[in-house]
PDB file of N, CA and C in Angstrom:
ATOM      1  N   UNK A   1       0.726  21.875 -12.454  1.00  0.00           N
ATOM      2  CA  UNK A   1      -0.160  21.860 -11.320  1.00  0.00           C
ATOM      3  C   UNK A   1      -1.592  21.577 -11.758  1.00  0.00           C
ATOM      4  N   UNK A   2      -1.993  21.946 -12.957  1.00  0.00           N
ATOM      5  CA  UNK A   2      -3.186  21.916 -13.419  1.00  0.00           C
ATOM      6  C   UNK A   2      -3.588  20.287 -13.534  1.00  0.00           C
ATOM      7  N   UNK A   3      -2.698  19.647 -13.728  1.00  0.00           N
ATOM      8  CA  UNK A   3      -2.855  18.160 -14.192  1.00  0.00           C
ATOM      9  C   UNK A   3      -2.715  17.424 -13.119  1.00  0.00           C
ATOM     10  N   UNK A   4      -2.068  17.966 -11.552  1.00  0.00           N
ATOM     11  CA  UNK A   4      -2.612  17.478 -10.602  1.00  0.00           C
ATOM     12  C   UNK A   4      -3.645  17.612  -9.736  1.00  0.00           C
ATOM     13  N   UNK A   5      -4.427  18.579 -10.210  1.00  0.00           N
ATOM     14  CA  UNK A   5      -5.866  18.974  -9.650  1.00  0.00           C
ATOM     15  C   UNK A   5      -6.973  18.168 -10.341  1.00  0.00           C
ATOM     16  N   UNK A   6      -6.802  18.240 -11.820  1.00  0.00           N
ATOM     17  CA  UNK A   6      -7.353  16.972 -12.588  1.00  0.00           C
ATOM     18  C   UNK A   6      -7.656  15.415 -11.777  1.00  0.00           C
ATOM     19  N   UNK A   7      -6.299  15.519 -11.850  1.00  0.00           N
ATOM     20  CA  UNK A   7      -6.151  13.869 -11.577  1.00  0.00           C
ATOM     21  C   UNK A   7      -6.544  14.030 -10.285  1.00  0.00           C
ATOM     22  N   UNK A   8      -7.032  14.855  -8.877  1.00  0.00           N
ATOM     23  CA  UNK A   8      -7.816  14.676  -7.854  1.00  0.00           C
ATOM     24  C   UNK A   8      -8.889  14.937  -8.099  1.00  0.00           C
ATOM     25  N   UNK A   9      -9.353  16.237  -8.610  1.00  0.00           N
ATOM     26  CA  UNK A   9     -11.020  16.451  -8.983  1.00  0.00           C
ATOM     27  C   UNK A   9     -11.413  15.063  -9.476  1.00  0.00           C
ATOM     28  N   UNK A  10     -10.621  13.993 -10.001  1.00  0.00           N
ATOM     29  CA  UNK A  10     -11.786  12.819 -10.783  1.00  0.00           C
ATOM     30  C   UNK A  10     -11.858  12.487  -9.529  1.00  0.00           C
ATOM     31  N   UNK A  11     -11.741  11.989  -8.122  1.00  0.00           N
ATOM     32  CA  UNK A  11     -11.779  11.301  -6.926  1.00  0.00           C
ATOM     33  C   UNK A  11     -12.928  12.036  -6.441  1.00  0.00           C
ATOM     34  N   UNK A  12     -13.087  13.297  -6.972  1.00  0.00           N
ATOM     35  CA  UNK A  12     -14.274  13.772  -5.869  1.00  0.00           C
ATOM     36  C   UNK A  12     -15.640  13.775  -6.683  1.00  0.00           C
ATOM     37  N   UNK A  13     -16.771  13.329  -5.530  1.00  0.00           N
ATOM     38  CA  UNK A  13     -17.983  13.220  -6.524  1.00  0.00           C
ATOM     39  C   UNK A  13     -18.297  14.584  -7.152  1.00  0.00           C
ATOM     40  N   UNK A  14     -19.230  14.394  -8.194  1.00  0.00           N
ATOM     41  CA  UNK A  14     -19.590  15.694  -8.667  1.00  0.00           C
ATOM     42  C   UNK A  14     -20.536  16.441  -8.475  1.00  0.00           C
ATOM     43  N   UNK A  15     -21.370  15.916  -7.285  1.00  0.00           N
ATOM     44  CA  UNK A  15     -22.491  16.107  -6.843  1.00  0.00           C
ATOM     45  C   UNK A  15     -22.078  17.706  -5.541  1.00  0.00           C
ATOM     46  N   UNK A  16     -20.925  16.685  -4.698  1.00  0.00           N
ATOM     47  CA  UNK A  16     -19.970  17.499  -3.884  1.00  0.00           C
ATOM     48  C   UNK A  16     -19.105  19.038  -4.701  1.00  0.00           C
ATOM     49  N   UNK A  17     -19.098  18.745  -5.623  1.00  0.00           N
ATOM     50  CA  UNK A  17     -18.383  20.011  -7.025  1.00  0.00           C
ATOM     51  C   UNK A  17     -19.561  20.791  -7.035  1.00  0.00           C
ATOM     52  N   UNK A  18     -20.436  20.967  -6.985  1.00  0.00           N
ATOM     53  CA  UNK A  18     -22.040  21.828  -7.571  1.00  0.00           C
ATOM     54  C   UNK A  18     -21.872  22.429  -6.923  1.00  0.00           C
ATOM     55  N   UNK A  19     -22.095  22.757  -5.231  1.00  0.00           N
ATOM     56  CA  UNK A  19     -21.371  24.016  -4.219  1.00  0.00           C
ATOM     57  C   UNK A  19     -20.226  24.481  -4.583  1.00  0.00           C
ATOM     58  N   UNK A  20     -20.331  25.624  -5.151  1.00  0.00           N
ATOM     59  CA  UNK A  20     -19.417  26.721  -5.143  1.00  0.00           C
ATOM     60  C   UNK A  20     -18.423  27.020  -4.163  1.00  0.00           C
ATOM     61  N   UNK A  21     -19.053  27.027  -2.905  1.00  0.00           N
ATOM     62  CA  UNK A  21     -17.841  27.315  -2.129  1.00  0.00           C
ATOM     63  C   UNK A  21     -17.410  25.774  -1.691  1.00  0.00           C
ATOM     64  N   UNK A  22     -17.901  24.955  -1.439  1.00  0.00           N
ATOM     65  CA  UNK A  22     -17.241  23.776  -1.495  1.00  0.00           C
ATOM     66  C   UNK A  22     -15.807  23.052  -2.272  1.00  0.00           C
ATOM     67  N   UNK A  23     -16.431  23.907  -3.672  1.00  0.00           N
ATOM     68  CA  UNK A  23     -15.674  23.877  -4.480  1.00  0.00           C
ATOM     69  C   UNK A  23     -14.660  24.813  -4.432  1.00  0.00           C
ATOM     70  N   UNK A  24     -14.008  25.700  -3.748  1.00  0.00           N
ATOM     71  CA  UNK A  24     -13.075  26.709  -3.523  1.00  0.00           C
ATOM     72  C   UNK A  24     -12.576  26.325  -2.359  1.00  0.00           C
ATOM     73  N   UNK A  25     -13.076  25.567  -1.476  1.00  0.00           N
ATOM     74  CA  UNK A  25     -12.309  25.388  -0.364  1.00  0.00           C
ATOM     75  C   UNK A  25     -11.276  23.862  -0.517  1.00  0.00           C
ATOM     76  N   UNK A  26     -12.064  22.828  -1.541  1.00  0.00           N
ATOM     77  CA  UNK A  26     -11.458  21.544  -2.327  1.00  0.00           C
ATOM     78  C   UNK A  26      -9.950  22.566  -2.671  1.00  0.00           C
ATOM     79  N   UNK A  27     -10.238  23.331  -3.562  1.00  0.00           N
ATOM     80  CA  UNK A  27      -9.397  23.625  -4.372  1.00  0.00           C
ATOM     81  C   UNK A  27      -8.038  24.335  -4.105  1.00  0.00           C
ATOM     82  N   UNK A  28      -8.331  25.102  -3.125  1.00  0.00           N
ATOM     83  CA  UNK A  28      -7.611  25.629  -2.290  1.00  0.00           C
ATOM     84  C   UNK A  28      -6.702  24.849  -1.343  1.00  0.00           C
ATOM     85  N   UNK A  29      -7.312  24.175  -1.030  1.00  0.00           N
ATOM     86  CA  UNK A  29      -6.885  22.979  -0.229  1.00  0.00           C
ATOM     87  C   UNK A  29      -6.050  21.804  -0.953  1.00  0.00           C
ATOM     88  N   UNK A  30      -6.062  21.917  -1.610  1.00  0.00           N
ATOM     89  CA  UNK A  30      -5.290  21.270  -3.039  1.00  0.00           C
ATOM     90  C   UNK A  30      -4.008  21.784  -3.230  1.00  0.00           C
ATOM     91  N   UNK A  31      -4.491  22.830  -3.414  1.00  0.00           N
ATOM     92  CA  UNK A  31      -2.839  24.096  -3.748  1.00  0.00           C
ATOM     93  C   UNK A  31      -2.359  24.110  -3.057  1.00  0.00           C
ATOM     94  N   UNK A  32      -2.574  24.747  -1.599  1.00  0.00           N
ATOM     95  CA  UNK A  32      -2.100  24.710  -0.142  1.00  0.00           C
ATOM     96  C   UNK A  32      -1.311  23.473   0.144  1.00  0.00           C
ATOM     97  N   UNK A  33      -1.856  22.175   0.460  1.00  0.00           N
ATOM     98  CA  UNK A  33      -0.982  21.048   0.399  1.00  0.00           C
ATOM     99  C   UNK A  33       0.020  20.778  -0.676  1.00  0.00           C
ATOM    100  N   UNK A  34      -0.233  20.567  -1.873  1.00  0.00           N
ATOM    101  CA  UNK A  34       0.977  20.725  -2.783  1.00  0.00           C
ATOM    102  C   UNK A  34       2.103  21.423  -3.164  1.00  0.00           C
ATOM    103  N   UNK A  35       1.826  22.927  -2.876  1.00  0.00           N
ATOM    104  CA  UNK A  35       2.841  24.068  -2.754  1.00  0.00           C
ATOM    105  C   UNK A  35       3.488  23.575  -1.385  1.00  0.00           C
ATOM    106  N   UNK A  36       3.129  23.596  -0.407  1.00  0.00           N
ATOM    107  CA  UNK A  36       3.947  22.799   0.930  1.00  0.00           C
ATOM    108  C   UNK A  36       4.608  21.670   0.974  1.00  0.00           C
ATOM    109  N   UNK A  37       4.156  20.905   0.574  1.00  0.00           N
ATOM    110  CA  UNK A  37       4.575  19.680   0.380  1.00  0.00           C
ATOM    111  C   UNK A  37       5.638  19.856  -0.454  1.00  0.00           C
ATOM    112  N   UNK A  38       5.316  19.972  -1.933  1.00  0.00           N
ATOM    113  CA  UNK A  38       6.792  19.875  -2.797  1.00  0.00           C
ATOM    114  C   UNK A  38       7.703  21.177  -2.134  1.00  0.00           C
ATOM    115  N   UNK A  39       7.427  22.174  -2.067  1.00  0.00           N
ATOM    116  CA  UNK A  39       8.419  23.027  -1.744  1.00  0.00           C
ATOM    117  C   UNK A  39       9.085  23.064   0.074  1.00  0.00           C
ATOM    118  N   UNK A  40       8.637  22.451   0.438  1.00  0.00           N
ATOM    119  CA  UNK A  40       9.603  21.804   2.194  1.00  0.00           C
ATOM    120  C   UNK A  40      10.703  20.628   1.996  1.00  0.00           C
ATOM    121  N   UNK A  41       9.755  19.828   0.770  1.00  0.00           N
ATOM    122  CA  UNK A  41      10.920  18.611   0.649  1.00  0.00           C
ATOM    123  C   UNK A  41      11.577  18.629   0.017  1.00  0.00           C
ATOM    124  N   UNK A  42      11.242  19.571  -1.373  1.00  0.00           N
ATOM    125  CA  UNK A  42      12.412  19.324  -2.530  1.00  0.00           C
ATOM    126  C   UNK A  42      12.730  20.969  -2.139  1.00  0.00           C
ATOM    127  N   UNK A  43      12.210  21.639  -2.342  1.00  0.00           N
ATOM    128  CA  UNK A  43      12.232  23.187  -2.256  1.00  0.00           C
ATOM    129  C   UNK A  43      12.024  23.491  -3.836  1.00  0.00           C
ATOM    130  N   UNK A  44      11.049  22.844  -3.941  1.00  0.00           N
ATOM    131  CA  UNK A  44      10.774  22.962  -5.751  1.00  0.00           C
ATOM    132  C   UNK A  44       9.387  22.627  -6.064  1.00  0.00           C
ATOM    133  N   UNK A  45       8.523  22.788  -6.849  1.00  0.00           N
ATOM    134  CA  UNK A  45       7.113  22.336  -7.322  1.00  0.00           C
ATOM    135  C   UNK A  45       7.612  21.563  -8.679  1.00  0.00           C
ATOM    136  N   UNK A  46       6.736  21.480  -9.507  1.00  0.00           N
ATOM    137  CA  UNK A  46       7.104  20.426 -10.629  1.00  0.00           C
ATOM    138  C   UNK A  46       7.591  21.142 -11.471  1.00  0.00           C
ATOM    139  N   UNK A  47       7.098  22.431 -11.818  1.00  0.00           N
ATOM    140  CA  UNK A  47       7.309  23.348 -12.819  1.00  0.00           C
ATOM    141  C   UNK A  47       9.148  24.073 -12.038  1.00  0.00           C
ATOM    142  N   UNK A  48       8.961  23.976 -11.000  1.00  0.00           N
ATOM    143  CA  UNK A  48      10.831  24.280 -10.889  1.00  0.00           C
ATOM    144  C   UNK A  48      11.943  23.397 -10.968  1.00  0.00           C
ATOM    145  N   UNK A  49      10.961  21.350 -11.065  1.00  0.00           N
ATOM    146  CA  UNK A  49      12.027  20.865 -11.916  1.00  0.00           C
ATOM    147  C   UNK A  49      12.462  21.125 -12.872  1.00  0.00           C
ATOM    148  N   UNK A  50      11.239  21.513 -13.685  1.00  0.00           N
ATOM    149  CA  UNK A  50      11.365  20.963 -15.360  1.00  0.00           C
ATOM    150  C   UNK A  50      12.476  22.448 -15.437  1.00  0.00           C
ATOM    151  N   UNK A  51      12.184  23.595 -14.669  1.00  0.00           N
ATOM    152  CA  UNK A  51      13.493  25.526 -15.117  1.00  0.00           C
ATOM    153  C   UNK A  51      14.621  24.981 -14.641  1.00  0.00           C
ATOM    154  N   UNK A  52      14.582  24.119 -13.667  1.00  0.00           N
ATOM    155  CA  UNK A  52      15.757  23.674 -13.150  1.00  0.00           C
ATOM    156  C   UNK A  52      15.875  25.048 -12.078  1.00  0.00           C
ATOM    157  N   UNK A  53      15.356  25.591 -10.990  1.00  0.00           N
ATOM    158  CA  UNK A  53      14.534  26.422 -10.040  1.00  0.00           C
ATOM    159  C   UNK A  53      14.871  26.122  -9.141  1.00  0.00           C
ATOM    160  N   UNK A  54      14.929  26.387  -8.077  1.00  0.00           N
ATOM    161  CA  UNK A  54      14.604  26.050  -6.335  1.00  0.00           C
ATOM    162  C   UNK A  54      14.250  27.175  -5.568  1.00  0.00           C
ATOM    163  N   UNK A  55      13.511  27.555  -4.957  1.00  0.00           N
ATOM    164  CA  UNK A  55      13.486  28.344  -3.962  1.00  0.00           C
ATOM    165  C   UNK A  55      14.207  28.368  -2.504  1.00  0.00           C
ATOM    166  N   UNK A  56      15.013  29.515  -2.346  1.00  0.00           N
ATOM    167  CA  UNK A  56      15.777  29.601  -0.929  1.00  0.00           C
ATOM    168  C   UNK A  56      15.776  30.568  -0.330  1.00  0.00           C
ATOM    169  N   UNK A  57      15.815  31.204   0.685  1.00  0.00           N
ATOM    170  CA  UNK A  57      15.710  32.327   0.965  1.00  0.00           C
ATOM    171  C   UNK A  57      16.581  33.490   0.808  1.00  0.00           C
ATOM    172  N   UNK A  58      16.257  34.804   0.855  1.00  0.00           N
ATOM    173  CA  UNK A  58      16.984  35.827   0.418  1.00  0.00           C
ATOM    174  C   UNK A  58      18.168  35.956   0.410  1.00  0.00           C
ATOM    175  N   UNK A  59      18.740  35.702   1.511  1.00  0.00           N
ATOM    176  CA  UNK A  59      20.346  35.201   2.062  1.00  0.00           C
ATOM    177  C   UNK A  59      20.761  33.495   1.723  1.00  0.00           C
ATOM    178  N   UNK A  60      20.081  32.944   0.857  1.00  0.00           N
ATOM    179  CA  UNK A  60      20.586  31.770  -0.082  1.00  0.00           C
ATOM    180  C   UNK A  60      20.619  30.499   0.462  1.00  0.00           C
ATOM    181  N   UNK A  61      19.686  30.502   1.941  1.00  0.00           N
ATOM    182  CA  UNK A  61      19.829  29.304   2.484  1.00  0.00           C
ATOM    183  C   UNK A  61      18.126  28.256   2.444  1.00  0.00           C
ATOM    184  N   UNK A  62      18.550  27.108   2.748  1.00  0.00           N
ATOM    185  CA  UNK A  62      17.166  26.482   2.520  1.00  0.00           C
ATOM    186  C   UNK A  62      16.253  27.003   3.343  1.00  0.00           C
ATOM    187  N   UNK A  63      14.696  27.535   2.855  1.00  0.00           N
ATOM    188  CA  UNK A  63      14.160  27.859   3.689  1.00  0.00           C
ATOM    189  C   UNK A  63      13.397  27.286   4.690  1.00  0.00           C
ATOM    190  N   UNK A  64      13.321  27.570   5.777  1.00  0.00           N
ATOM    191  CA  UNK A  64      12.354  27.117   6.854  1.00  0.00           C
ATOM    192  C   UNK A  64      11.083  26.875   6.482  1.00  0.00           C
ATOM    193  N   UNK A  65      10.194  25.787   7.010  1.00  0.00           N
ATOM    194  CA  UNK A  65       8.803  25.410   6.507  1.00  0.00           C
ATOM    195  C   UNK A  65       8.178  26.637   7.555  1.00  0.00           C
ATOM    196  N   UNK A  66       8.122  27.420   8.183  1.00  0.00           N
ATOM    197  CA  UNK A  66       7.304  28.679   7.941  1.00  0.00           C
ATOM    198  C   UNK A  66       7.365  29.786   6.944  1.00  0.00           C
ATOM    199  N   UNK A  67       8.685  29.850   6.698  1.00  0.00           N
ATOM    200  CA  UNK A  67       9.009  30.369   5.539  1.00  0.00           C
ATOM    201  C   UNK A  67       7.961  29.956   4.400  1.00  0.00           C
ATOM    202  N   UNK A  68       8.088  28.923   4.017  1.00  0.00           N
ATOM    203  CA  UNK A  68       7.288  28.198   2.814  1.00  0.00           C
ATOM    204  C   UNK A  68       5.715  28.231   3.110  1.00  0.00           C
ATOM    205  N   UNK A  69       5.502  28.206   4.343  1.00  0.00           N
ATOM    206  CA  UNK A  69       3.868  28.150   4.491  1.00  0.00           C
ATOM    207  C   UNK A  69       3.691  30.084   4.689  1.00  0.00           C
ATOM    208  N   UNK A  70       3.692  30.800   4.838  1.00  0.00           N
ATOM    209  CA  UNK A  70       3.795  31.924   4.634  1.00  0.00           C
ATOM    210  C   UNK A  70       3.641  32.347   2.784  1.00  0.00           C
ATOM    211  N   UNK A  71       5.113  31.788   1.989  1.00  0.00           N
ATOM    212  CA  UNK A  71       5.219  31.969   0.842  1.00  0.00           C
ATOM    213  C   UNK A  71       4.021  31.410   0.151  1.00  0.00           C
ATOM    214  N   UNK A  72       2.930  30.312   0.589  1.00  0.00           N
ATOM    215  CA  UNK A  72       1.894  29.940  -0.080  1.00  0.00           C
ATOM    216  C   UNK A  72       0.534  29.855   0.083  1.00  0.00           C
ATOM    217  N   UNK A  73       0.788  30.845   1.490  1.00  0.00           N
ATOM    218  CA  UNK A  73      -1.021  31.523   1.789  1.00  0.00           C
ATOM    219  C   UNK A  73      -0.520  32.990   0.644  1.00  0.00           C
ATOM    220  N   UNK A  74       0.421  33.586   0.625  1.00  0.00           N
ATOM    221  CA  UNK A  74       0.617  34.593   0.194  1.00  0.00           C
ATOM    222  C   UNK A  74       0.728  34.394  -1.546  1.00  0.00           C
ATOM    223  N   UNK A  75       0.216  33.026  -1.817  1.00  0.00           N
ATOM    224  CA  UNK A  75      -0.089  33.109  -3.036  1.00  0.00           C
ATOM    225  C   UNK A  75      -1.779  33.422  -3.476  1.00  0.00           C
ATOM    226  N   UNK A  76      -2.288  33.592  -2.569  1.00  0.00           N
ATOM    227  CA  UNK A  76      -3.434  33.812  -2.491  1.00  0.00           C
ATOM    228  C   UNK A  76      -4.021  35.404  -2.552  1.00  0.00           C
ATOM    229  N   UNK A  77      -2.560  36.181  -2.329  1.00  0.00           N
ATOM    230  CA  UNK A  77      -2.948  37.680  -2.502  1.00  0.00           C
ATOM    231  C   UNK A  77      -3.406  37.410  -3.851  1.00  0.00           C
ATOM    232  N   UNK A  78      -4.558  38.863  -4.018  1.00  0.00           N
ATOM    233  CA  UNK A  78      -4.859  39.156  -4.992  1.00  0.00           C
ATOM    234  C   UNK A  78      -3.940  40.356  -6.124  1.00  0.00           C
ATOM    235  N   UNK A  79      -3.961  39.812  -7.186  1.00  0.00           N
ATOM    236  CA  UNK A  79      -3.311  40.186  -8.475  1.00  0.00           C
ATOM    237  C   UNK A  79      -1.500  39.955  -7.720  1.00  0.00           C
ATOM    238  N   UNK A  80      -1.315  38.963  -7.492  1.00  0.00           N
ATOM    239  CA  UNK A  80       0.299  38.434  -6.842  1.00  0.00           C
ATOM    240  C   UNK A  80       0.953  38.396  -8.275  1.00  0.00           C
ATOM    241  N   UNK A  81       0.309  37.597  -9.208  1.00  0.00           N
ATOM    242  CA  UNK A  81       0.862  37.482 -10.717  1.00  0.00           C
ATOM    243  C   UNK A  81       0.945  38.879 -11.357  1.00  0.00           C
ATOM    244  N   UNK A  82       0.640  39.674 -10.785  1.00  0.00           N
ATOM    245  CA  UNK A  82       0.789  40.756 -11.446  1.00  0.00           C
ATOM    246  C   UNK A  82       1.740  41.645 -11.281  1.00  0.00           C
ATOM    247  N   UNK A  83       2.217  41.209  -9.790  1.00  0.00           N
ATOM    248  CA  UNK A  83       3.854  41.893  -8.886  1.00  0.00           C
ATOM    249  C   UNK A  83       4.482  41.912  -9.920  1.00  0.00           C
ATOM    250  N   UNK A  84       4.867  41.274 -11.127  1.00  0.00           N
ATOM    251  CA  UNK A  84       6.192  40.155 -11.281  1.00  0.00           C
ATOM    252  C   UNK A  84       6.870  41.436 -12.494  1.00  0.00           C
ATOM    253  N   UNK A  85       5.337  42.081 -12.401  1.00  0.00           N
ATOM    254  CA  UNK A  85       5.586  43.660 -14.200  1.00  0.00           C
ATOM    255  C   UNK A  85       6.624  44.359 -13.253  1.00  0.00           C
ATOM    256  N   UNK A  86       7.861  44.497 -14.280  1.00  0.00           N
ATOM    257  CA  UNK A  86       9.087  45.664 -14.055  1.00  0.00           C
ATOM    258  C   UNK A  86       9.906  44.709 -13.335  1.00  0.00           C
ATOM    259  N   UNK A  87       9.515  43.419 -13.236  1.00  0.00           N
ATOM    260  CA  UNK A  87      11.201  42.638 -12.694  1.00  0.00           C
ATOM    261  C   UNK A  87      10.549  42.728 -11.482  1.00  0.00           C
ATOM    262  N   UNK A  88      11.531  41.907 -10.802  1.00  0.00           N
ATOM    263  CA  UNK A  88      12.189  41.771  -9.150  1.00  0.00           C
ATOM    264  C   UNK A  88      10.936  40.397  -9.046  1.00  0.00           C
ATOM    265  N   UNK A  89      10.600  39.951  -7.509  1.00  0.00           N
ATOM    266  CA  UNK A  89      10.120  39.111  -7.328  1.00  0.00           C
ATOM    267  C   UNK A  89       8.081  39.544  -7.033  1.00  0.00           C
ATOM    268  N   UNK A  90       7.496  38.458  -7.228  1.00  0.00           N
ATOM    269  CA  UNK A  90       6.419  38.431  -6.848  1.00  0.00           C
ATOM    270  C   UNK A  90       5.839  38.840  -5.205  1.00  0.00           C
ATOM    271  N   UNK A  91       4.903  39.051  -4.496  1.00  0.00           N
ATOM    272  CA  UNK A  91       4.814  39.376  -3.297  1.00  0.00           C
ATOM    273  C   UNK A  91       4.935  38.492  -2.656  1.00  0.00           C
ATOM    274  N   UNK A  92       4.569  37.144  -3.122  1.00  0.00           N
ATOM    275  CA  UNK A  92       4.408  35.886  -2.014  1.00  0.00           C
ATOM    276  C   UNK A  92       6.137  35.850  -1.652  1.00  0.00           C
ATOM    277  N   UNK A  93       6.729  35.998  -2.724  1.00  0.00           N
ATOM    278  CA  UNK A  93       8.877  36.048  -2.066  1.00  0.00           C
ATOM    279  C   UNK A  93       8.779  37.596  -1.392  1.00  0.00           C
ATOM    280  N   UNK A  94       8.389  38.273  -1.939  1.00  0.00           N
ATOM    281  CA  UNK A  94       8.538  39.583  -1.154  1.00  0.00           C
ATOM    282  C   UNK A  94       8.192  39.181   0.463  1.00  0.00           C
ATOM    283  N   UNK A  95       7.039  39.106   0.597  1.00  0.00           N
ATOM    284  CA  UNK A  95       6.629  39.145   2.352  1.00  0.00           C
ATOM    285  C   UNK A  95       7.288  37.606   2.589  1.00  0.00           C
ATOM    286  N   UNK A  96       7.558  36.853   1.811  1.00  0.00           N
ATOM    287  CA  UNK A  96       8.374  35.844   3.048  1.00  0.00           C
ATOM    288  C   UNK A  96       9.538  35.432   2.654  1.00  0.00           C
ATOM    289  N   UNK A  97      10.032  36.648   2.319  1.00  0.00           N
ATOM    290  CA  UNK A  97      11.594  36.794   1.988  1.00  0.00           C
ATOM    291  C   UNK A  97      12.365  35.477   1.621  1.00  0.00           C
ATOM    292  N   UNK A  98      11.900  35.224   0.585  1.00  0.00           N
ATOM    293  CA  UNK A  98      12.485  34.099  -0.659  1.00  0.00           C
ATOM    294  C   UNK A  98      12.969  34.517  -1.439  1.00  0.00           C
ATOM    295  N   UNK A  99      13.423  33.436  -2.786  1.00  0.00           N
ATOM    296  CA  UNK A  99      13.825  34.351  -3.996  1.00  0.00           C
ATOM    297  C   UNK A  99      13.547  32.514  -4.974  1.00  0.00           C
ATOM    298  N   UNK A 100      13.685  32.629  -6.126  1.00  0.00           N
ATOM    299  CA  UNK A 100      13.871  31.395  -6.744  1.00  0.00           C
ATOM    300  C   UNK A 100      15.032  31.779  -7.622  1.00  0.00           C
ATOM    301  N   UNK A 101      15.996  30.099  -7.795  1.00  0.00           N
ATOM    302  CA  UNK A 101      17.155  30.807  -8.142  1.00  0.00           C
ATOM    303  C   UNK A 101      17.526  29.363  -9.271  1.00  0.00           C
ATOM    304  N   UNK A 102      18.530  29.796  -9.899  1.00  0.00           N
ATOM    305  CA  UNK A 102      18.856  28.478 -10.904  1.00  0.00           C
ATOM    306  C   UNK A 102      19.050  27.242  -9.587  1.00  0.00           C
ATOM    307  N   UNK A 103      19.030  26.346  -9.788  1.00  0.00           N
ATOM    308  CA  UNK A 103      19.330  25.071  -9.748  1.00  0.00           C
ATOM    309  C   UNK A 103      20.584  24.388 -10.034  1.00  0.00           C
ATOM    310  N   UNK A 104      21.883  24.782  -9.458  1.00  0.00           N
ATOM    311  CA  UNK A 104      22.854  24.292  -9.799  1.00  0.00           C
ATOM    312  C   UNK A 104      23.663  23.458  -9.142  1.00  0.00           C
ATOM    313  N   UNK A 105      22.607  22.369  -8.579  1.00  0.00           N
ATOM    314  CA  UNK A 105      23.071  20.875  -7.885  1.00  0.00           C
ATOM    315  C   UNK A 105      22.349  20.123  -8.770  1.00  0.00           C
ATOM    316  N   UNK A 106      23.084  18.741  -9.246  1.00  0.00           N
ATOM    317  CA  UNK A 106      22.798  17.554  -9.807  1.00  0.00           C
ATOM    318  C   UNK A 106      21.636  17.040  -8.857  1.00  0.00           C
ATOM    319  N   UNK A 107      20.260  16.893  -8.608  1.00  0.00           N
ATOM    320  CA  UNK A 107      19.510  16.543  -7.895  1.00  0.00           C
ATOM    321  C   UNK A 107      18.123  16.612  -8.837  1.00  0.00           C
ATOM    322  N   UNK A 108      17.481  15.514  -8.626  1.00  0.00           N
ATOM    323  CA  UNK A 108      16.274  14.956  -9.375  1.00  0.00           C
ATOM    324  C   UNK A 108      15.289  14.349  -8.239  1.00  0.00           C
ATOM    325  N   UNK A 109      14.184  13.603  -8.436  1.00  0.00           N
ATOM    326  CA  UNK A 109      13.142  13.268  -7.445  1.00  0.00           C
ATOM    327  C   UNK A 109      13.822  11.977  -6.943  1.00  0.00           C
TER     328      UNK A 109
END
């Protein structure tokens, strides 16, 4: 993900980057579309090609794009990366009842 924020931050001037919050709302806005995007169509981000990953919901079915837009404002809780100590899932699957699971369909981009 980092290397697709790259490769947009060069598109934006840098003049527009010097505001701080400008710069958090770019960025945000970045994540937001990309977490949606890959995970409605594939039900995967890049990093759950490469685990071989998908996200589905708790009961194992593809999830609904509210489902997924839920799962990625709720990546925005604070210390979410930190759910993950002692096992089980992160909060963003907790409150929108997901799970990520192996990948065991032959399927690529």
């Amino acid at each position: 993900m980092v290397i697709v924020f790259v490769i947009l931050l060069n598109f934006i001037p840098a003049s527009i980057l010097e505001n701080p919050l400008v710069s958090l709302l770019i960025i945000s806005g970045i994540f937001l579309v990309y977490y949606n995007m890959m995970e409605v169509v594939f039900q995967k981000t890049l990093g759950k090609f490469i685990t071989r990953t998908r996200v589905v919901t708790a009961n194992g079915r593809k999830p609904k794009e509210k489902d997924i837009i839920l799962r990625t404002f709720c990546r925005f809780i604070p210390f979410d990366n930190f759910s993950y100590i002692g096992g089980g899932n992160g909060f963003h699957d907790q409150f929108s009842k997901t799970k990520v699971i192996k990948d065991k369909r032959n399927r690529s981009f």
